[in-house]
PDB file of N, CA and C in Angstrom:
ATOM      1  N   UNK A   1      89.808  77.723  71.113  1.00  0.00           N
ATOM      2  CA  UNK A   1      89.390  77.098  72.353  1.00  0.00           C
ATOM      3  C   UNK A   1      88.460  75.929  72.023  1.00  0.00           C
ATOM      4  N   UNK A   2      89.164  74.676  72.689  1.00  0.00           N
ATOM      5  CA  UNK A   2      87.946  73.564  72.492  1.00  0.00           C
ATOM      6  C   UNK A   2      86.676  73.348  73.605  1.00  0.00           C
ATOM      7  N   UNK A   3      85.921  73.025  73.749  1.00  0.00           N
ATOM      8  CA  UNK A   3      84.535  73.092  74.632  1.00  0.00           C
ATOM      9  C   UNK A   3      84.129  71.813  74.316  1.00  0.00           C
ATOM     10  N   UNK A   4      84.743  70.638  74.231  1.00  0.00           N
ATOM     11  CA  UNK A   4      83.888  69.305  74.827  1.00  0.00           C
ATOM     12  C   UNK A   4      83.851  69.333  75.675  1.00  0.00           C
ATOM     13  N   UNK A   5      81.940  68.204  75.552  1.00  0.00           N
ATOM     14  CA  UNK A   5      81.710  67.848  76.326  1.00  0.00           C
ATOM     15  C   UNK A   5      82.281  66.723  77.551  1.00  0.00           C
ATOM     16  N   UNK A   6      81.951  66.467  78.820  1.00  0.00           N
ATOM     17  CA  UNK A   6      83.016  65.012  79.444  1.00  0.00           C
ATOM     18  C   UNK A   6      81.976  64.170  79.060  1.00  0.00           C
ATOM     19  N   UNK A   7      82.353  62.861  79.443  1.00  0.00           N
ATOM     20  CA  UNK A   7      81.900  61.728  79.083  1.00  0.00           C
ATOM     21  C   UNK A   7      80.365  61.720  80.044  1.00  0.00           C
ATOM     22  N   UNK A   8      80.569  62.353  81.352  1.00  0.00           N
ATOM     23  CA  UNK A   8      79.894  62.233  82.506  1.00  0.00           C
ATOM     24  C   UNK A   8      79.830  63.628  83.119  1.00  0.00           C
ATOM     25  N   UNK A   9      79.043  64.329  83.665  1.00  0.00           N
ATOM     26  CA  UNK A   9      78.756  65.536  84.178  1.00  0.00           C
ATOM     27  C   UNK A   9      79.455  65.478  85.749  1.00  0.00           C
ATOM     28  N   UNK A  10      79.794  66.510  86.249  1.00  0.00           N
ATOM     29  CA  UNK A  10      80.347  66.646  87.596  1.00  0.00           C
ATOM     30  C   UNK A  10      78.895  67.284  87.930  1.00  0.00           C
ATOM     31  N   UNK A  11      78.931  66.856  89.671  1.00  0.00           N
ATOM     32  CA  UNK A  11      77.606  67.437  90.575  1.00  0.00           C
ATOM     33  C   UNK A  11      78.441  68.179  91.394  1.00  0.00           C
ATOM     34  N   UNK A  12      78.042  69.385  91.752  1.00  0.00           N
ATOM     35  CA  UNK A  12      77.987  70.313  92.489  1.00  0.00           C
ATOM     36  C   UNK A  12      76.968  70.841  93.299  1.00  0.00           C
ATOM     37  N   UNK A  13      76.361  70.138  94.772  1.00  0.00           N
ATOM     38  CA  UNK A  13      74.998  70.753  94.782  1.00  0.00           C
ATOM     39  C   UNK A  13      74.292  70.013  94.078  1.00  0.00           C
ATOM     40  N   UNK A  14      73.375  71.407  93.699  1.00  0.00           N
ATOM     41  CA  UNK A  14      72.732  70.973  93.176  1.00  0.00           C
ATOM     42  C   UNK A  14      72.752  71.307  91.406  1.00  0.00           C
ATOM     43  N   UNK A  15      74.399  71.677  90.957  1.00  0.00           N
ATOM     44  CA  UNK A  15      74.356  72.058  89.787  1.00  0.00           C
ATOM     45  C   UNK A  15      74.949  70.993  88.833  1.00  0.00           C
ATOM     46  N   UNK A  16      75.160  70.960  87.735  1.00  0.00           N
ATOM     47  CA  UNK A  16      75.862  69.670  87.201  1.00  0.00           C
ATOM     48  C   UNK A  16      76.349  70.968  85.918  1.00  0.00           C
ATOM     49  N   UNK A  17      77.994  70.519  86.450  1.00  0.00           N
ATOM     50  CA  UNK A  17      79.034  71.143  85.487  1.00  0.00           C
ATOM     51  C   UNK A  17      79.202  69.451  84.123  1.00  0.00           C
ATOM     52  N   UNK A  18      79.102  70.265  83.030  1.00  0.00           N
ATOM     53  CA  UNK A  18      79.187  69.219  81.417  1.00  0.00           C
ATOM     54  C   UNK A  18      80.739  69.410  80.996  1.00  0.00           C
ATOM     55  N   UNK A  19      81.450  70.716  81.436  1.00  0.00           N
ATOM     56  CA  UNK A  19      82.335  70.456  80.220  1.00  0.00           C
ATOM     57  C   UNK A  19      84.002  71.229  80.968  1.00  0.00           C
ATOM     58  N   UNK A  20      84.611  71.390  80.679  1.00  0.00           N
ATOM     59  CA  UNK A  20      85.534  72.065  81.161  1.00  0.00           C
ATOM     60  C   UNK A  20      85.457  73.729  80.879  1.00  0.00           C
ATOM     61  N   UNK A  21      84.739  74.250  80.325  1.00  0.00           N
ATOM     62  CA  UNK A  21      84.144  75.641  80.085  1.00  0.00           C
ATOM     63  C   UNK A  21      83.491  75.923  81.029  1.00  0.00           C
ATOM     64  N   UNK A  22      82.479  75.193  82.263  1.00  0.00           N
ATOM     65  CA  UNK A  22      81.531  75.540  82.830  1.00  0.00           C
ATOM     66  C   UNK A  22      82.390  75.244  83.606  1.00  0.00           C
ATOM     67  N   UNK A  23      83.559  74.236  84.156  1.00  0.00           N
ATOM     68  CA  UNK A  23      84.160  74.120  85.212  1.00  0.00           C
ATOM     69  C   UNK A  23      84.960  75.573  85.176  1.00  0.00           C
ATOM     70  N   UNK A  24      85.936  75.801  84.360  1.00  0.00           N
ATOM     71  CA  UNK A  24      86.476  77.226  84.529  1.00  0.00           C
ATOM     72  C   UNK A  24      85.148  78.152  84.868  1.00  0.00           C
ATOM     73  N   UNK A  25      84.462  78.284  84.313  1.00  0.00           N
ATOM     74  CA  UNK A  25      83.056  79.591  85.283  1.00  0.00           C
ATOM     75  C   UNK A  25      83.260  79.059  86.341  1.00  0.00           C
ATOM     76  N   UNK A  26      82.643  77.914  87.150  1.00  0.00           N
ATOM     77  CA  UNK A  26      82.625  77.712  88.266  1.00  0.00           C
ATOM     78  C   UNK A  26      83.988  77.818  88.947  1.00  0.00           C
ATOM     79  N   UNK A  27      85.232  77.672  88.566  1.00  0.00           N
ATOM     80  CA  UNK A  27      86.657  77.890  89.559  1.00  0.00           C
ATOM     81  C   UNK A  27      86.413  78.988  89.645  1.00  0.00           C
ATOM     82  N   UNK A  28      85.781  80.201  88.537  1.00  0.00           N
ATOM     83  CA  UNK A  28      86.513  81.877  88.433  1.00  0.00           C
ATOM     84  C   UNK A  28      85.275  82.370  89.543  1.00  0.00           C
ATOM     85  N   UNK A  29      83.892  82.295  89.275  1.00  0.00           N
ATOM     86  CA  UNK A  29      83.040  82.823  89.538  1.00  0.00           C
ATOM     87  C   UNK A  29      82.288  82.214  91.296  1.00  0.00           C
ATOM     88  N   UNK A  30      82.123  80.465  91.843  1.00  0.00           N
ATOM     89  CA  UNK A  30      82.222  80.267  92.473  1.00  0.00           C
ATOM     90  C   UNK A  30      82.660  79.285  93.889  1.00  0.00           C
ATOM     91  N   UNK A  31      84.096  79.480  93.284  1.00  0.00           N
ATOM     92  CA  UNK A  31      85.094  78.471  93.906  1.00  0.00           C
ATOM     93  C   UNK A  31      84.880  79.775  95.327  1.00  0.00           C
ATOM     94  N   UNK A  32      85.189  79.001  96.429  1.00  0.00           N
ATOM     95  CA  UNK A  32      85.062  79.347  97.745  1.00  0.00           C
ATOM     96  C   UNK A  32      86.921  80.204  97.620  1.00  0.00           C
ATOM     97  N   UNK A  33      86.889  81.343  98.289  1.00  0.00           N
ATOM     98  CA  UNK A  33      88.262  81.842  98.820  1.00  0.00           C
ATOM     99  C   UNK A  33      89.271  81.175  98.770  1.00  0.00           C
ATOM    100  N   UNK A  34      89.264  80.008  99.457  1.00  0.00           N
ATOM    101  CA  UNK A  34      90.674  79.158  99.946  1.00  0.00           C
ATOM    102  C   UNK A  34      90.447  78.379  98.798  1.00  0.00           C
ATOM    103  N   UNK A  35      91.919  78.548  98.578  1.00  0.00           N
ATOM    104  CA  UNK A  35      92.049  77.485  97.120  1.00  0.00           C
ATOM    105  C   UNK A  35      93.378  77.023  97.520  1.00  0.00           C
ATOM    106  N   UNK A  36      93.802  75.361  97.204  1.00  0.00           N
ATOM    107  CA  UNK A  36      94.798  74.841  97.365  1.00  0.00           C
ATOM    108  C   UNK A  36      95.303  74.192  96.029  1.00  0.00           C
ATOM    109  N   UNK A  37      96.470  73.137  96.794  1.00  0.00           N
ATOM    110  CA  UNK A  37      97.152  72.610  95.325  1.00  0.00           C
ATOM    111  C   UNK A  37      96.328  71.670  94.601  1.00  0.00           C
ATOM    112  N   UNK A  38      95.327  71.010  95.234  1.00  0.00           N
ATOM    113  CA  UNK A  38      94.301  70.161  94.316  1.00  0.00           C
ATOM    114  C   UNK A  38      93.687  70.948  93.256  1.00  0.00           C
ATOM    115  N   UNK A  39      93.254  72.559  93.508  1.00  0.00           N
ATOM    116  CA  UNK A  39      92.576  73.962  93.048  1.00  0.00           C
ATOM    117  C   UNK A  39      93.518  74.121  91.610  1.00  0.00           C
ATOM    118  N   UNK A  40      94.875  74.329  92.160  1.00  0.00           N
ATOM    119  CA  UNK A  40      95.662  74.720  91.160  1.00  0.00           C
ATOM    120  C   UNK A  40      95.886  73.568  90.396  1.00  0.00           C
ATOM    121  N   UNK A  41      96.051  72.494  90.328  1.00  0.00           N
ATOM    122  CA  UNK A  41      96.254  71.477  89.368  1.00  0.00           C
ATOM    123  C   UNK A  41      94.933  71.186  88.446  1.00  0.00           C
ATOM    124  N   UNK A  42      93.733  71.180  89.014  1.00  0.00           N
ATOM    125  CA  UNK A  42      92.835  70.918  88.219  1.00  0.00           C
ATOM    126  C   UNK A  42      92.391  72.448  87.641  1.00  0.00           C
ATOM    127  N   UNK A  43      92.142  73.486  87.945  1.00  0.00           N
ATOM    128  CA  UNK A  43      92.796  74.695  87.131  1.00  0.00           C
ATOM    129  C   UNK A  43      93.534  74.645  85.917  1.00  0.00           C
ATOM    130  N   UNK A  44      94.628  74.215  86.227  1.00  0.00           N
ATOM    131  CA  UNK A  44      95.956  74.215  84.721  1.00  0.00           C
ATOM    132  C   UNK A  44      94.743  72.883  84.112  1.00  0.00           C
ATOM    133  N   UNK A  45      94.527  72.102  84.357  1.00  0.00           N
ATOM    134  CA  UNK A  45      94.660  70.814  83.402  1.00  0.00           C
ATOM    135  C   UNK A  45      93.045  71.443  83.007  1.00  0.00           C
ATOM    136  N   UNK A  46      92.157  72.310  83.501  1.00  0.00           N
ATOM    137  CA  UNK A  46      90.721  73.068  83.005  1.00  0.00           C
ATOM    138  C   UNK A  46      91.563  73.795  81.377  1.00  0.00           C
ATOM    139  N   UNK A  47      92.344  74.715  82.299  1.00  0.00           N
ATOM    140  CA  UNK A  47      92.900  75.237  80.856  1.00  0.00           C
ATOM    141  C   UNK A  47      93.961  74.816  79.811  1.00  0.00           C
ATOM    142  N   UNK A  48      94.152  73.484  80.181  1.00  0.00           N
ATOM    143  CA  UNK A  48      94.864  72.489  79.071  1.00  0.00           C
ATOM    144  C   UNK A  48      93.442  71.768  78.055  1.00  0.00           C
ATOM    145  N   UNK A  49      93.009  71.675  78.939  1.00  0.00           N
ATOM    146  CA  UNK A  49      91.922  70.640  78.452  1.00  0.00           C
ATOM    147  C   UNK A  49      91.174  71.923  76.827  1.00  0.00           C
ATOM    148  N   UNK A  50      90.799  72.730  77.807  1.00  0.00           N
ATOM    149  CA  UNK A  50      90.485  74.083  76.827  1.00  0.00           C
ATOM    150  C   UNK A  50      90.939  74.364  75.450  1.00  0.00           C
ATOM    151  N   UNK A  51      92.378  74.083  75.837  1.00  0.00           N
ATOM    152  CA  UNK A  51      93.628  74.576  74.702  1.00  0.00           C
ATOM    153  C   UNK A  51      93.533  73.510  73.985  1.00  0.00           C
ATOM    154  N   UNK A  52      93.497  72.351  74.319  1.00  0.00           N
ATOM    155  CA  UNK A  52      93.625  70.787  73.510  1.00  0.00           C
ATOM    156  C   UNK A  52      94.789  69.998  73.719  1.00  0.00           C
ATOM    157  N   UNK A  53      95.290  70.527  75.200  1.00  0.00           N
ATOM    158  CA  UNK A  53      96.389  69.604  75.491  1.00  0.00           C
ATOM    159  C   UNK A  53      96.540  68.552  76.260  1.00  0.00           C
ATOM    160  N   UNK A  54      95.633  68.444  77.123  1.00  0.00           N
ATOM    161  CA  UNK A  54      94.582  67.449  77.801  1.00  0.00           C
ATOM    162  C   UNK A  54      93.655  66.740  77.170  1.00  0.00           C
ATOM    163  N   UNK A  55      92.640  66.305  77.693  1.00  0.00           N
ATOM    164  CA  UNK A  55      91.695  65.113  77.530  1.00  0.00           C
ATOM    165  C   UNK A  55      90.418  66.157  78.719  1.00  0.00           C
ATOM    166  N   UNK A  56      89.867  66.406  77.900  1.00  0.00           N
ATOM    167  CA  UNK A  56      88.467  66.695  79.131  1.00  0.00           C
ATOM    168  C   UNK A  56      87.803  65.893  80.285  1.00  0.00           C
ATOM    169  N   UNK A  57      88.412  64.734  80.019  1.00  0.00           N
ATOM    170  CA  UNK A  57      88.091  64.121  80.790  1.00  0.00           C
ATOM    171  C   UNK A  57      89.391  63.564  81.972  1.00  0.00           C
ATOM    172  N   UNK A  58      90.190  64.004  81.175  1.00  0.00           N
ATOM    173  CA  UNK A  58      91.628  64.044  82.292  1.00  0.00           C
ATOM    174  C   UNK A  58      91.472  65.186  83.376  1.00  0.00           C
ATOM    175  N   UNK A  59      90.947  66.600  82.791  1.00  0.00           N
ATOM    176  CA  UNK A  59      90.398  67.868  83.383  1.00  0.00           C
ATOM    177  C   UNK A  59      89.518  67.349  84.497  1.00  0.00           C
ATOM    178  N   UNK A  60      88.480  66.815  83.789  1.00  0.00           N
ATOM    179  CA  UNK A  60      87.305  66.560  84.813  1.00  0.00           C
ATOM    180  C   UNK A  60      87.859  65.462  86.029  1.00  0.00           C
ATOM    181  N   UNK A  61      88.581  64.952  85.980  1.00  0.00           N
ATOM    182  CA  UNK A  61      89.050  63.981  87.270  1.00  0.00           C
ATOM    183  C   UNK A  61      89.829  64.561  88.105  1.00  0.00           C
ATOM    184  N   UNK A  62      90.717  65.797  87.523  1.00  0.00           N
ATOM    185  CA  UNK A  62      91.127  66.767  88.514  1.00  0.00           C
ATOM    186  C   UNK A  62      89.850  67.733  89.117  1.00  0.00           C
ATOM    187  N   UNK A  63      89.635  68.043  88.486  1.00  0.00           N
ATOM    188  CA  UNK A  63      88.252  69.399  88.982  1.00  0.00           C
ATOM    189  C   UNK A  63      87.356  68.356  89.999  1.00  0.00           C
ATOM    190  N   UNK A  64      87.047  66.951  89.754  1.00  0.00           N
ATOM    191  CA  UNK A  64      86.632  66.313  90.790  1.00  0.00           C
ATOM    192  C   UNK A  64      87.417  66.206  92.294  1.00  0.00           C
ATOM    193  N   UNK A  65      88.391  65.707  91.909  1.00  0.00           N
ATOM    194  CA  UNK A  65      89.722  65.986  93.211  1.00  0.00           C
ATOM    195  C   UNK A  65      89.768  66.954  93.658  1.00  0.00           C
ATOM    196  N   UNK A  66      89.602  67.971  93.184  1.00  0.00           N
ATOM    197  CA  UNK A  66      89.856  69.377  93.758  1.00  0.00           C
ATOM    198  C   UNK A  66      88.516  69.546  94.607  1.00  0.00           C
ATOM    199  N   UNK A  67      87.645  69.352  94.047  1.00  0.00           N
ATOM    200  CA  UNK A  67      85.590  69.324  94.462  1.00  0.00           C
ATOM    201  C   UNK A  67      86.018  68.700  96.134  1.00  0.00           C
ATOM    202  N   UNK A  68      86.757  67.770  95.771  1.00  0.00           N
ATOM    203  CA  UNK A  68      86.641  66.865  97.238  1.00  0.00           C
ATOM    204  C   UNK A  68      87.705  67.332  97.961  1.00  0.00           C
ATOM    205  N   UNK A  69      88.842  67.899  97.723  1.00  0.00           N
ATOM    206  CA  UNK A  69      89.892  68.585  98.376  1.00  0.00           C
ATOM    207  C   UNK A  69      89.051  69.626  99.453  1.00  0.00           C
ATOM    208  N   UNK A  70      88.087  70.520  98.434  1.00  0.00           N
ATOM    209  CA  UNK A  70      87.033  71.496  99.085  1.00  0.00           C
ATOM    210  C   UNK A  70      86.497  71.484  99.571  1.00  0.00           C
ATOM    211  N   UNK A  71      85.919  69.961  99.895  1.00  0.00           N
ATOM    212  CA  UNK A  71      84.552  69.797 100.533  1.00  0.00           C
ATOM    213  C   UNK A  71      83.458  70.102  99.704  1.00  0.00           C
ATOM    214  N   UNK A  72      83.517  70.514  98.654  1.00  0.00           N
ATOM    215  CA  UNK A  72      82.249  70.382  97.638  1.00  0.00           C
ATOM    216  C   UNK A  72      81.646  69.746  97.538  1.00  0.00           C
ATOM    217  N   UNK A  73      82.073  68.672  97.387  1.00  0.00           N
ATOM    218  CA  UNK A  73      81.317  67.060  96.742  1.00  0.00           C
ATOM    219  C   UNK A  73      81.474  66.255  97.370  1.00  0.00           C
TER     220      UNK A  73
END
């Protein structure tokens, strides 16, 4: 499993996710109930990014999309 860092931190709140490791905690632990297809795409590309088949920072622009799909961010 790879664990870079992104170039730039995602805000949540008041939390700031660094890497695609802390974004998977935050999808598993506290992503809200309703999850859609923005959810599931930046999901897979969390655990591409993980594996090394992505770009962490390809991850992190989905997990942002998804943030705003949610109303998170």
């Amino acid at each position: 499993m790879q664990n870079r860092m992104w170039d730039r931190p995602v805000r949540v709140g008041d939390e700031l996710i660094f890497s695609p490791f802390q974004a998977h905690q935050f999808a598993r632990s506290k992503w809200p109930h309703t999850k859609d297809a923005e959810f599931a795409g930046a999901y897979d590309a969390i655990l591409a990014a993980l594996d090394g088949r992505v770009s962490p920072d390809e991850a992190r622009v989905k997990f942002e999309s998804a943030l705003k799909s949610a109303r998170l961010s």
